[in-house]
Protein backbone atom coordinates (compact mmCIF):
# COMPACT_ATOMS: atom_id res chain seq x y z
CA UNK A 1 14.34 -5.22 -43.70
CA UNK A 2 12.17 -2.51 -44.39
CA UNK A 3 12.01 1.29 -42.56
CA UNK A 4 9.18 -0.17 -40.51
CA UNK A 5 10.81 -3.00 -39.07
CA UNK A 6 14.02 -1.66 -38.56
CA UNK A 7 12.46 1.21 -36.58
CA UNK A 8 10.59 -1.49 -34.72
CA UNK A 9 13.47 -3.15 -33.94
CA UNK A 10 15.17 -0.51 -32.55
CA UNK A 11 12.65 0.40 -30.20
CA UNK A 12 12.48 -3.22 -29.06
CA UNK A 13 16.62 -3.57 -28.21
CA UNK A 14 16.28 -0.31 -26.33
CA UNK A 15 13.35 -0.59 -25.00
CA UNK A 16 14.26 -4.46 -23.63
CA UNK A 17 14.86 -4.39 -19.76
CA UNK A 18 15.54 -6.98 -17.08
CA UNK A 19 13.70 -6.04 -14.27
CA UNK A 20 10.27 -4.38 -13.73
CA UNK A 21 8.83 -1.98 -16.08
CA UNK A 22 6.09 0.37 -16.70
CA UNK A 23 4.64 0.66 -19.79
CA UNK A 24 3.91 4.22 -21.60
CA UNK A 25 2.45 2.93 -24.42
CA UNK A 26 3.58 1.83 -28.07
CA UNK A 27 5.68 3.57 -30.83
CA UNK A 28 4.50 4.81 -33.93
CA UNK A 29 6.15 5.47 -37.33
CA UNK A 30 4.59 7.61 -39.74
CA UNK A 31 1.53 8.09 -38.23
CA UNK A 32 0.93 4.53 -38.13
CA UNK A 33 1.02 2.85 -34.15
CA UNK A 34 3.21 -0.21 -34.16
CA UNK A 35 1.42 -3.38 -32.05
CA UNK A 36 4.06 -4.95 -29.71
CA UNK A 37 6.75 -1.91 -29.58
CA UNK A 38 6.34 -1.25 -26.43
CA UNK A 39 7.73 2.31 -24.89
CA UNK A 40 8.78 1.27 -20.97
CA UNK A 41 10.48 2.84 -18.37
CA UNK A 42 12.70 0.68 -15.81
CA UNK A 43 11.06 1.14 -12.55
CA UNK A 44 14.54 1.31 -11.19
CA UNK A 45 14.91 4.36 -13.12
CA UNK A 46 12.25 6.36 -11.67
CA UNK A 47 14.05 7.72 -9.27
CA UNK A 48 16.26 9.60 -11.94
CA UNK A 49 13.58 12.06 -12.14
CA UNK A 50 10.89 13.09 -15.33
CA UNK A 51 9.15 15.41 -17.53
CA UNK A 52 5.45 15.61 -18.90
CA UNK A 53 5.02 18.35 -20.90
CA UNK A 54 2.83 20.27 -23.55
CA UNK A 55 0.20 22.99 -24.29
CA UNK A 56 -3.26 22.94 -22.57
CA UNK A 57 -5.34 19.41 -23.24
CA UNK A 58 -2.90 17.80 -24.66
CA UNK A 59 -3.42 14.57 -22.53
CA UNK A 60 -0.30 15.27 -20.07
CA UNK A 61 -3.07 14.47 -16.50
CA UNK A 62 -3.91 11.18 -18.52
CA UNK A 63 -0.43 9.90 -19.06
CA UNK A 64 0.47 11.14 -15.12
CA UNK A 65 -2.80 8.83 -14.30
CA UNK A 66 -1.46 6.05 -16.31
CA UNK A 67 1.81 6.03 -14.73
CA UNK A 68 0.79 6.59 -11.38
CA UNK A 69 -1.58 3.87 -11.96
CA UNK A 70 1.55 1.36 -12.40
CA UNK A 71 3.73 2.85 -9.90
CA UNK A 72 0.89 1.83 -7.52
CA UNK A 73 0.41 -1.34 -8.60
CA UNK A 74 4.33 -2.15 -8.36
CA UNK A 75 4.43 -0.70 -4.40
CA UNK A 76 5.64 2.57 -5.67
CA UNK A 77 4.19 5.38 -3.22
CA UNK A 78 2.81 8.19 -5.02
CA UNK A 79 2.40 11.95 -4.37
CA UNK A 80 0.29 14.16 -6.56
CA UNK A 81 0.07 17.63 -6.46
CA UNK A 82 -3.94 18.34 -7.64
CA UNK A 83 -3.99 21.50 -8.48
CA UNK A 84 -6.42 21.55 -11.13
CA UNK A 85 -9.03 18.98 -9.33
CA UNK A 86 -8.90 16.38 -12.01
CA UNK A 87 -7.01 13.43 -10.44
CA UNK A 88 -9.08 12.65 -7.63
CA UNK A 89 -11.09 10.28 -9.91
CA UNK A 90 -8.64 7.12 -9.52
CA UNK A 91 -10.33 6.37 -6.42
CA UNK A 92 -13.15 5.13 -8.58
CA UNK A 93 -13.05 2.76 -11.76
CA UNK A 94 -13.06 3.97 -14.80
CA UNK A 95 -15.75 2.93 -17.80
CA UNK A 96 -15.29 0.97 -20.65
CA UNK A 97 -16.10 3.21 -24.32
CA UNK A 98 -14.88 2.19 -27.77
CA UNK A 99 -12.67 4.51 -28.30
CA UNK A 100 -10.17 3.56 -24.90
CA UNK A 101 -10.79 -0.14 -26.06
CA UNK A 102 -9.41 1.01 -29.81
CA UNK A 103 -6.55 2.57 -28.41
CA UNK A 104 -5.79 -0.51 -26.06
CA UNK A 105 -5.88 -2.76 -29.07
CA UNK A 106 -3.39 -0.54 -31.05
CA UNK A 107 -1.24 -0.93 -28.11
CA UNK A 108 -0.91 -4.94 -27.41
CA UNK A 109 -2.70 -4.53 -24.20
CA UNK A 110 -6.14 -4.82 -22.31
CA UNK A 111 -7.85 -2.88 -21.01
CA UNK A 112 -10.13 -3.48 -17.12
CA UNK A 113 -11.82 -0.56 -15.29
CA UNK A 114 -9.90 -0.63 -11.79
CA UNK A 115 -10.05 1.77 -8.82
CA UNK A 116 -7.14 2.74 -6.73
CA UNK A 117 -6.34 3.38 -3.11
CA UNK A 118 -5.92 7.11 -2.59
CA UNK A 119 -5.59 9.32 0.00
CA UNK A 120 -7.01 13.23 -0.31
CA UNK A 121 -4.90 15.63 1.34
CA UNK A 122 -4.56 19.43 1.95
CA UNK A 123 -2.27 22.17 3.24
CA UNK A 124 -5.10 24.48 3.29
CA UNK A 125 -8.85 24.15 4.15
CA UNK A 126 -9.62 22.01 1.45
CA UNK A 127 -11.36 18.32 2.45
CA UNK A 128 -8.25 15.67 3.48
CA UNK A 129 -5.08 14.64 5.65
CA UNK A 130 -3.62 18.20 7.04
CA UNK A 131 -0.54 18.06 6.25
CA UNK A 132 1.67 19.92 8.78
CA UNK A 133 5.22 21.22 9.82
CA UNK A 134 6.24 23.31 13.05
CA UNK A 135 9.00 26.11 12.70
CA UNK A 136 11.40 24.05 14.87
CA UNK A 137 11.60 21.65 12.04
CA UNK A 138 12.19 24.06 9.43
CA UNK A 139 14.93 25.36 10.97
CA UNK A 140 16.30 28.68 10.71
CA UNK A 141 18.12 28.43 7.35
CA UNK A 142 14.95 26.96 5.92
CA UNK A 143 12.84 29.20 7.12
CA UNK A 144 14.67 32.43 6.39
CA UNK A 145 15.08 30.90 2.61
CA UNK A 146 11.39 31.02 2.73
CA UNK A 147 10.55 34.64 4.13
CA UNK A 148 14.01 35.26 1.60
CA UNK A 149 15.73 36.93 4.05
CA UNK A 150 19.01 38.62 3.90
CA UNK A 151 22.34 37.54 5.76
CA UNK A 152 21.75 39.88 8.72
CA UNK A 153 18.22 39.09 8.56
CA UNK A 154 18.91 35.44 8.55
CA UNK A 155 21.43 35.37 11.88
CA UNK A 156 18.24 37.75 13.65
CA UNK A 157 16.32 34.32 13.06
CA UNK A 158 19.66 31.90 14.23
CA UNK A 159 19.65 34.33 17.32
CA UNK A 160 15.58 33.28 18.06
CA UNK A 161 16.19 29.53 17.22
CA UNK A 162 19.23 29.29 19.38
CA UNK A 163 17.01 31.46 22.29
CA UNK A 164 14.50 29.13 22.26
CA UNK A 165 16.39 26.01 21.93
CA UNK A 166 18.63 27.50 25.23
CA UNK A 167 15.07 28.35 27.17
CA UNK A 168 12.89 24.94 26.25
CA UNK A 169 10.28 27.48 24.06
CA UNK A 170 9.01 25.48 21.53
CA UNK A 171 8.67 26.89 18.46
CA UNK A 172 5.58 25.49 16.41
CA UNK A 173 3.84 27.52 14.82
CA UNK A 174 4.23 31.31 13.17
CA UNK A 175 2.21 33.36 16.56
CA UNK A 176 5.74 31.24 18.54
CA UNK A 177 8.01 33.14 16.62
CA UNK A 178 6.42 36.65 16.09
CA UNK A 179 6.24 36.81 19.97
CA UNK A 180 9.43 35.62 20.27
CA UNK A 181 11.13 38.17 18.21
CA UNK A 182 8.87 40.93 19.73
CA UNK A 183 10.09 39.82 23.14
CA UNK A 184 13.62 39.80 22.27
CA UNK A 185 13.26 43.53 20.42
CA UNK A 186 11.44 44.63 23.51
CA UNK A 187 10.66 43.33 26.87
CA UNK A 188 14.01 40.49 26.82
CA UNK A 189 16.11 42.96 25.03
CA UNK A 190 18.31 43.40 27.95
CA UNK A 191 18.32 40.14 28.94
CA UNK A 192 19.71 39.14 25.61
CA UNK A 193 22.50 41.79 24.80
CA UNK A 194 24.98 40.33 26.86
CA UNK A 195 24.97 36.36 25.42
CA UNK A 196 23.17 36.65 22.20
CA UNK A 197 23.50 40.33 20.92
CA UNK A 198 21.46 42.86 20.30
CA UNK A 199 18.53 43.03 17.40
CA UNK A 200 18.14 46.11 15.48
CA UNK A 201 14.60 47.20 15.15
CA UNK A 202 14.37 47.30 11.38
CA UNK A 203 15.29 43.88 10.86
CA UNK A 204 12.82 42.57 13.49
CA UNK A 205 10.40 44.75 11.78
CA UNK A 206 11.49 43.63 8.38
CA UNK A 207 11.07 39.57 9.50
CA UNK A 208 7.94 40.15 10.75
CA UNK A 209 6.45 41.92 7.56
CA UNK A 210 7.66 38.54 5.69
CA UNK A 211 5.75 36.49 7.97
CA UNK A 212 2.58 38.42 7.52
CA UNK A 213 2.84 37.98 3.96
CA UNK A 214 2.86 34.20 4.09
CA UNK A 215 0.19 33.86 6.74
CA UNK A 216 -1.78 36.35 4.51
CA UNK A 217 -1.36 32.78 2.04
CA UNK A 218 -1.89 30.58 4.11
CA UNK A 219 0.77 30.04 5.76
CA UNK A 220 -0.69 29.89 9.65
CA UNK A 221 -2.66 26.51 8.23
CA UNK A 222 0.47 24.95 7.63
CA UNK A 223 2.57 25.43 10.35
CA UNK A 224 2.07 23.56 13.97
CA UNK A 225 1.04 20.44 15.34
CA UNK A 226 0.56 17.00 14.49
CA UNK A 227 3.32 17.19 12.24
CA UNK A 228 2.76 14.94 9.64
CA UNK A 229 5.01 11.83 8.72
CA UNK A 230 6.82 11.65 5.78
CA UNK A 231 6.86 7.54 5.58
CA UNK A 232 2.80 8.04 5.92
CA UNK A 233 3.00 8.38 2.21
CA UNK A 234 4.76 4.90 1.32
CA UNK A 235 1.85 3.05 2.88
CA UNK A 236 0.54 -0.47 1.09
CA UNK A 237 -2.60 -1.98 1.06
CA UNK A 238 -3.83 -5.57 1.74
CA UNK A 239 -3.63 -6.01 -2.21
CA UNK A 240 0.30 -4.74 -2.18
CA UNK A 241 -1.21 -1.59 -4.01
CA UNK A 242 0.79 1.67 -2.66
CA UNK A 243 -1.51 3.88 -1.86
CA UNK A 244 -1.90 7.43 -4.33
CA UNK A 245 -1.71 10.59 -2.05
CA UNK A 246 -3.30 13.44 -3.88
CA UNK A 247 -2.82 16.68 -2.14
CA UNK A 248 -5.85 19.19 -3.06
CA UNK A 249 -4.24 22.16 -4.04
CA UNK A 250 -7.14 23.78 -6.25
CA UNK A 251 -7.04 26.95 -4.09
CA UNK A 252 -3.28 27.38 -4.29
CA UNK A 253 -2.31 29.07 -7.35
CA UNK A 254 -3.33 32.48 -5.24
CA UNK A 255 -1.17 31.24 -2.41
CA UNK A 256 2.55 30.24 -4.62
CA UNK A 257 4.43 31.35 -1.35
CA UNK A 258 2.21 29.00 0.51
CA UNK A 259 3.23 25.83 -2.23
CA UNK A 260 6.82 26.64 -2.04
CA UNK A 261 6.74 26.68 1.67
CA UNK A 262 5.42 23.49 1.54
CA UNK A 263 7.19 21.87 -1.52
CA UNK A 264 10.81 23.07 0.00
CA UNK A 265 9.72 21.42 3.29
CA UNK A 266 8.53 18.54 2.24
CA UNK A 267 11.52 17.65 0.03
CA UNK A 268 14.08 18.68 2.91
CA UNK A 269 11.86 16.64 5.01
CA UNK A 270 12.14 13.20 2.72
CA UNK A 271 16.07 13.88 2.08
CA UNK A 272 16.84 14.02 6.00
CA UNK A 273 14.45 11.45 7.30
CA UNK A 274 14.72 7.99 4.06
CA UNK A 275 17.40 6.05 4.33
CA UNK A 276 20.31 5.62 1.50
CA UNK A 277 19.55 3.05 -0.92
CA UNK A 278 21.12 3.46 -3.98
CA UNK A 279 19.43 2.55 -7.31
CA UNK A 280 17.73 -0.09 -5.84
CA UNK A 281 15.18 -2.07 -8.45
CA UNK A 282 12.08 -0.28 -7.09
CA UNK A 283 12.18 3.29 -6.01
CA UNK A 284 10.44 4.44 -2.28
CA UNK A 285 8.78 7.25 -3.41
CA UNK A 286 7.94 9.66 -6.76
CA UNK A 287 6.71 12.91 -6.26
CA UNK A 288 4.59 14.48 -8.99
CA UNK A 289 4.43 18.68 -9.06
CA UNK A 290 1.45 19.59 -11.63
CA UNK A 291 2.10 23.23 -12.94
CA UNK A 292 5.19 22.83 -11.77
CA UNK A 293 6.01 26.75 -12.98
CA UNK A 294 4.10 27.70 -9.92
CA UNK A 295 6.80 26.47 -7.89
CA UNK A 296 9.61 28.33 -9.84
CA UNK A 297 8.22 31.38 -11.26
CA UNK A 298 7.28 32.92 -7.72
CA UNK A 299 10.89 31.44 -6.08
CA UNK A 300 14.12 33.13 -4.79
CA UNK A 301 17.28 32.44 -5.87
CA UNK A 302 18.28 30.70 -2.74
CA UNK A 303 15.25 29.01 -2.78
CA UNK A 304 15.89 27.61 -6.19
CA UNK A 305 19.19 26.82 -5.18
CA UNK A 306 18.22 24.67 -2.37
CA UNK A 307 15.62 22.65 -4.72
CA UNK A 308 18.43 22.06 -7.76
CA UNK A 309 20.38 20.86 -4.65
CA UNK A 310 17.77 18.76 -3.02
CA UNK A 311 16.89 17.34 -6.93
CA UNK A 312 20.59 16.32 -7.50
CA UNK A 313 20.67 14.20 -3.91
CA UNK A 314 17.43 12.76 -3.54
CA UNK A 315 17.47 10.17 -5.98
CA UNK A 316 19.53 8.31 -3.76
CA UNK A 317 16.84 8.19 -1.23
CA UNK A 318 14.96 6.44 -3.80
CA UNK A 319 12.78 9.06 -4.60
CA UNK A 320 11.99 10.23 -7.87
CA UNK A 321 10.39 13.73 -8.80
CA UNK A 322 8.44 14.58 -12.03
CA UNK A 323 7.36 18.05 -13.12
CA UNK A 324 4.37 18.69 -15.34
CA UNK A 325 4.45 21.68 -17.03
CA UNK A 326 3.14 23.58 -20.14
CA UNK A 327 7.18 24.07 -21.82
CA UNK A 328 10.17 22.34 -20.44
CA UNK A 329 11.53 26.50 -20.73
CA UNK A 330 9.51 26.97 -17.61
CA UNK A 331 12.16 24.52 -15.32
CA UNK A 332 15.26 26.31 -14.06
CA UNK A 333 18.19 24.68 -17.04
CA UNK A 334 20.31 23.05 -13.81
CA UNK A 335 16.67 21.08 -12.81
CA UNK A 336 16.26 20.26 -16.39
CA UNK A 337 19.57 18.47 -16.69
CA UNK A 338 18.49 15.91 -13.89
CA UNK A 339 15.55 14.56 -15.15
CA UNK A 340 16.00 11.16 -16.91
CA UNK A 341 12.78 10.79 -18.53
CA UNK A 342 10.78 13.05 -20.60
CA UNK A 343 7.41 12.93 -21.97
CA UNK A 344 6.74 15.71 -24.54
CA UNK A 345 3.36 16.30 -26.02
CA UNK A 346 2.03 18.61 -28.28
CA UNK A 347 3.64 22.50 -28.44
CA UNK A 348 1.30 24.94 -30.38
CA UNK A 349 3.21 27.16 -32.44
CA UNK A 350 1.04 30.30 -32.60
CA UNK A 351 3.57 33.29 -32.43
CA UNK A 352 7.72 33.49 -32.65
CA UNK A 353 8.57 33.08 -29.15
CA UNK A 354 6.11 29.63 -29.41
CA UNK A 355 8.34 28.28 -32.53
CA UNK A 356 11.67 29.52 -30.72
CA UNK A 357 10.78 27.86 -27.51
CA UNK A 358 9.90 24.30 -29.79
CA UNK A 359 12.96 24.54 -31.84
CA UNK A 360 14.52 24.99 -28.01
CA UNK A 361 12.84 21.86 -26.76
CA UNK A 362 13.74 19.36 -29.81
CA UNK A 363 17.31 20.42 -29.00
CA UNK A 364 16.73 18.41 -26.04
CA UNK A 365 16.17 15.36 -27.24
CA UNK A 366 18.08 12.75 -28.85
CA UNK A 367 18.86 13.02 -32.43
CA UNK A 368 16.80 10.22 -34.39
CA UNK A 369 16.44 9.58 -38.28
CA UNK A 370 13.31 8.84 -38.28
CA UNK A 371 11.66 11.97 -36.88
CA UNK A 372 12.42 16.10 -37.67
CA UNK A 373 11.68 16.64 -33.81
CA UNK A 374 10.59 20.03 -33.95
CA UNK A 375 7.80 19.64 -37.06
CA UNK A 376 6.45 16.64 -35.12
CA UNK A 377 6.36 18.68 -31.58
CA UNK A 378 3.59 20.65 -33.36
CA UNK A 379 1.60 17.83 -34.99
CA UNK A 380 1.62 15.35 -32.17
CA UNK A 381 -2.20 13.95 -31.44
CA UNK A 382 -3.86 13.95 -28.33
CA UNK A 383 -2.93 11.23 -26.05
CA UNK A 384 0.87 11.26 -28.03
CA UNK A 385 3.52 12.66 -26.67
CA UNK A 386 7.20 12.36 -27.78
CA UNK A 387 8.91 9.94 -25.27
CA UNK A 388 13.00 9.65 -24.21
CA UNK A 389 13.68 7.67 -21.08
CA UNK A 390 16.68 6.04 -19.67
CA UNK A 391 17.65 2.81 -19.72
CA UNK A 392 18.71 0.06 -16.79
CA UNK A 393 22.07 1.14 -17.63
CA UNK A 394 21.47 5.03 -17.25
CA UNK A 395 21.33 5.81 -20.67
CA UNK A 396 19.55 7.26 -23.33
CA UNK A 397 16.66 5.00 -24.98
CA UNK A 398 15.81 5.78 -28.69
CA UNK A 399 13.45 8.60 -29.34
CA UNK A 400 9.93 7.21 -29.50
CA UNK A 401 6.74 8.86 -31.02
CA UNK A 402 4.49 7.14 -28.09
CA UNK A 403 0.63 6.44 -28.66
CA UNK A 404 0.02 6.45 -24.58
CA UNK A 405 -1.72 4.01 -22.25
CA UNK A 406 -5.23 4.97 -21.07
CA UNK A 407 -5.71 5.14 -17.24
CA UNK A 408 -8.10 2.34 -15.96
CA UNK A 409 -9.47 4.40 -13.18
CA UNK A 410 -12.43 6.80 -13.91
CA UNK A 411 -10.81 10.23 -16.09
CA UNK A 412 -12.72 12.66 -13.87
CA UNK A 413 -13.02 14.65 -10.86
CA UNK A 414 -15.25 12.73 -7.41
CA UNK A 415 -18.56 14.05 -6.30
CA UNK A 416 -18.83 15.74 -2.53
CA UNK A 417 -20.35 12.59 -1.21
CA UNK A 418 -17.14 10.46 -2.68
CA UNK A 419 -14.92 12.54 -1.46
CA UNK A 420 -16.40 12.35 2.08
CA UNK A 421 -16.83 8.89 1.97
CA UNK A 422 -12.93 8.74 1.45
CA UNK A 423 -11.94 11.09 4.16
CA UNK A 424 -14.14 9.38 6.50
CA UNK A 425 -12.79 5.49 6.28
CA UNK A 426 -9.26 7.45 5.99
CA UNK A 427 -6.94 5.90 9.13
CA UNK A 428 -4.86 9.47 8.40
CA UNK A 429 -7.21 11.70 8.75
CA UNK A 430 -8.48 10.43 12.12
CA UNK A 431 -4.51 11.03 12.89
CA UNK A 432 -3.31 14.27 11.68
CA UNK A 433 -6.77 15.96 11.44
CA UNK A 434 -7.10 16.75 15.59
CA UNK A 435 -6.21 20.10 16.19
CA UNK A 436 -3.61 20.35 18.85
CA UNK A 437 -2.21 23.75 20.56
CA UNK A 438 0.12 22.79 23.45
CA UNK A 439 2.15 25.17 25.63
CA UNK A 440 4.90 26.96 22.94
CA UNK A 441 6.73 29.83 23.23
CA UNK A 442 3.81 32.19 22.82
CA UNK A 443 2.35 30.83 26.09
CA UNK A 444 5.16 30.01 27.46
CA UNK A 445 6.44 33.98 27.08
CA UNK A 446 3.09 35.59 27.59
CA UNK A 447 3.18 33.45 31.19
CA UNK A 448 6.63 35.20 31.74
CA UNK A 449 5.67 38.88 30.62
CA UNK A 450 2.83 38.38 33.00
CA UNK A 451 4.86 37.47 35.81
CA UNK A 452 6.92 39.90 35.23
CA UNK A 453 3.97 42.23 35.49
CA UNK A 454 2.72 41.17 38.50
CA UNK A 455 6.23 41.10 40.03
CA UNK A 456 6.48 44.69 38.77
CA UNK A 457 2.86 46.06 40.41
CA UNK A 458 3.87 44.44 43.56
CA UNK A 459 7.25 46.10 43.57
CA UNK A 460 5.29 49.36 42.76
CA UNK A 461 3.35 48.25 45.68
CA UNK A 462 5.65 48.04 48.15
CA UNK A 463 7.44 50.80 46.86
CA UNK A 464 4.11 52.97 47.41
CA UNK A 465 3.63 51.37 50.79
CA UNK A 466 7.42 52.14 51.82
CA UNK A 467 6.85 55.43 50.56
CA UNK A 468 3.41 55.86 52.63
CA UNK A 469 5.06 54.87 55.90
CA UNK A 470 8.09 57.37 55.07
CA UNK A 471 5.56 59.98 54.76
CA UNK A 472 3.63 59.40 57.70
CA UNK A 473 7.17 59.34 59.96
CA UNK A 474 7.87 62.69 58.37
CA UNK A 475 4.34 63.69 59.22
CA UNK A 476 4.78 62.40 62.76
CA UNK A 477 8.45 64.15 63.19
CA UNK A 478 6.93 67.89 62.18
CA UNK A 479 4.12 66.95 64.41
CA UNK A 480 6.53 66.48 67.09
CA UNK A 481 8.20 69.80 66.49
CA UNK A 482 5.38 71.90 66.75
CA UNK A 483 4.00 70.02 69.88
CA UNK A 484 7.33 70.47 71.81
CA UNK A 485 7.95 74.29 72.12
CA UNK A 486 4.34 74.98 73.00
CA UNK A 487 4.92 72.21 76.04
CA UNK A 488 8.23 73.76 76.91
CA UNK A 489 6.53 77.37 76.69
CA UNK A 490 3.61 76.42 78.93
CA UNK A 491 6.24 74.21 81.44
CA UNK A 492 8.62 77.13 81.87
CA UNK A 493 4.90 79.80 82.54
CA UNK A 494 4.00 77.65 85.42
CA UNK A 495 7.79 77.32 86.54
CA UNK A 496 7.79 81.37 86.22
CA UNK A 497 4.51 81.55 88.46
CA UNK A 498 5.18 79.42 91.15
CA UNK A 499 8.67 81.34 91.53
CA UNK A 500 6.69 84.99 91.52
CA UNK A 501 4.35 83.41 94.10
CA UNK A 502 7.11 81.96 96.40
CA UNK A 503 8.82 85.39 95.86
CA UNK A 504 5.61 87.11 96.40
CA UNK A 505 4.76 85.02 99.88
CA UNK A 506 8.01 85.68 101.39
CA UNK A 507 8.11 89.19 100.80
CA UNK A 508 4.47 89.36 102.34
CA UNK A 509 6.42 87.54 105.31
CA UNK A 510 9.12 89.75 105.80
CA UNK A 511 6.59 92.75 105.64
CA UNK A 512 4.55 91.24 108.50
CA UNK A 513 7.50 90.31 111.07
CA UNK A 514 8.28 94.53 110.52
């Protein structure tokens, strides 16, 4: 047996699975693609997580769109973050050209233009399904990872969750909790220091600073009401196609507090609300982050924490997360370890930290006579990619030098009028997309201060009134005083006249008897 078919052999035994499949693509050995020797994941194994990486147009959006494109067609849900704008085409059919219909031959496979249910969705004001959270469900852990708040910081935010929660003040959206912590630093702070504590003013002032700076992203898009559903995004056609839900984030990479708001939401979301399944032989849900350093460059370190955590557990939710990133250097190690497969295309190796990070990268791959990893990282053709996946059994396939599928929906980004004509036949945008603003806490305490202010003017009011009529008895009473010695002065006159006259008449009297 020659080097050929003994390398196509291998691929074959470890590439041989039992149940359902998707197929990457075929193997090739010195250049040469090898008809037949088929590259596959397990679709039970897409829940173990993935990698597609390699430099800029390399083909790593293509081979996302041709494994999306499967994951649909096998009832696999499918969320997309679109950050650069160029997956939106699936909704549309792709065309036919010789060079697709080479590459399909090479392969063992056909190919047929096909479109694809999707659904466009945003977290901003881009065109789609608003996707939404309130604060309640964040929680205050969550949402004092986000603002990346201290320890004291973080039980100032317990002490307004557990206010609200005691009081029925819904907390939705970020204008709830700024006037909630602004009434408990000010107006309620009385009311509070007894049960809940007291809040030091430069730690309310602190919290609020941090939610400035993610509105100033964003942010006040994103949180309040409808709150959208995470099981929304496992929906199935009338064909059994799962439908692809491509969030529209080509505004975001100003706004990477904004994405990791989201992203750490969503996934906490997913873990608390699917079910425990196991490895079950298809997966729920996969998850795809493009420019997935967005998401880890600009995060915490409790916020990366609670994502390696959330990565480790999910999988057994039956959800499966792929990053797609320029070097596999740009996911945290701990991340790294979890992902079962890996697609690797081309590396460019123009400087030393570029051949470092490739002779890094081929370390993480199986070892394999029949490649030198780290010279072929930096000769691998467009539409290649170096492939290592896991098998039913959970582990390692044989290293594979993959000539990829090519997606069968259109390559390319949809015109305005598409895109409309998707959002308006959409049964989730007609759901999520009505803007609702019921009584919260910010209503519900700007009713109380107000209350309180009228109670307090008509205090003041009485008090003035009480105060008027004290004023007009003391009025009254010096009134009185002056009145009553100038009636006793005149009284005792006319008592002193009438005496002189009755003295004066009987003196006369006596004179006149003499």
């Amino acid at each position: 047996m020659d080097r050929s078919e003994q390398f196509k052999q291998t691929i074959t035994e470890g590439y041989n699975f039992q149940g359902n499949s998707i197929i990457l693509g075929t193997a090739i050995l010195d250049h040469q693609p090898l008809e037949q020797a088929h590259v596959k994941v397990p679709l039970r194994m897409m829940n173990r997580h993935g990698l597609v990486a390699g430099a800029t147009g390399t083909g790593k959006t293509k081979t996302l769109q041709g494994i999306v494109e499967q994951l649909s067609d096998n009832g696999v849900g499918v969320l997309i973050m679109d950050i650069k704008g160029d997956v939106s085409g699936m909704a549309m059919a792709g065309t036919a050209n010789p060079k697709i219909d080479e590459r399909m031959q090479k392969i063992g496979k056909t190919w047929q233009a096909r479109n694809y249910p999707v659904e466009l969705m945003s977290i901003s004001n881009e065109k789609g399904v608003k996707l939404r959270a309130t604060v309640s469900e964040f929680g205050p852990v969550l949402f004092s990872k986000i603002l990346e708040l201290n320890d004291i910081q973080e039980g100032v935010v317990s002490l307004v969750f557990k206010y609200c929660d005691d009081h029925q003040l819904p907390l939705l959206d970020l204008k709830d909790f700024r006037k909630t912590l602004n009434f408990l630093t000010n107006e309620g702070k009385e009311e509070i220091e007894s049960e809940y504590g007291k809040i030091s003013t430069s730690s309310a002032g602190t919290i609020l600073r941090k939610v400035i700076e993610i509105e100033e992203q964003g942010a006040d898009v994103f949180f309040g009401e409808k709150s959208f559903e995470v099981e929304d995004l496992c929906r199935i056609n009338d064909k059994g196609q799962a439908y692809i839900n491509i969030l529209r984030l080509t505004d975001i990479q100003s706004k990477p507090k904004l994405f990791s708001t989201f992203m750490l939401c969503l996934l906490a979301e997913v873990y608390n609300t699917f079910p425990e399944i196991g490895d079950k032989e298809d997966p729920k849900l996969v998850i795809i982050i493009d420019e997935a350093h967005l998401i880890f460059n600009e995060a915490s370190k409790s916020l990366l924490e609670q994502i390696q955590t959330i990565v480790k557990l999910i999988r057994s939710k039956g959800v499966g997360i792929f990053f797609c990133t320029q070097l596999p250097t740009d996911i945290p190690p701990e991340v790294l370890s979890q992902l079962g497969l890996k697609i690797q295309h081309a590396l460019r190796a123009f400087t030393a930290n570029d051949r470092k990070a490739i002779k890094l990268t081929s370390e993480n791959y199986p070892l394999t006579e029949y490649y030198k990893t780290d010279e072929l990282l930096t000769n691998l053709g467009i539409g290649e990619a170096i492939v290592s996946a896991l098998n039913e059994k959970g582990a390692p396939t044989p290293l594979a030098h993959t000539l990829l599928v090519a997606p069968q929906s259109r390559m390319d980004i949809l015109s305005d009028d598409e895109m409309n004509t998707i959002i308006q036949g959409s049964q989730l945008v007609k759901r999520y997309n009505e803007a609702i603003d019921r009584e919260s806490a910010y209503e519900m305490l700007n009713k109380k201060l107000e209350a309180s202010v009228k109670a307090e003017e008509k205090e003041k009011q009485l008090q003035e009134e009480e105060k008027k009529i004290k004023q007009e008895e003391r009025e009254q009473k010096v009134k009185q005083k002056k009145e009553k010695p100038l009636i006793d002065k005149t009284t005792q006159h006319q008592i002193t006249r009438t005496v002189i006259k009755v003295i004066e008449r009987g003196f006369l009297g006596l004179l006149k008897r003499r």
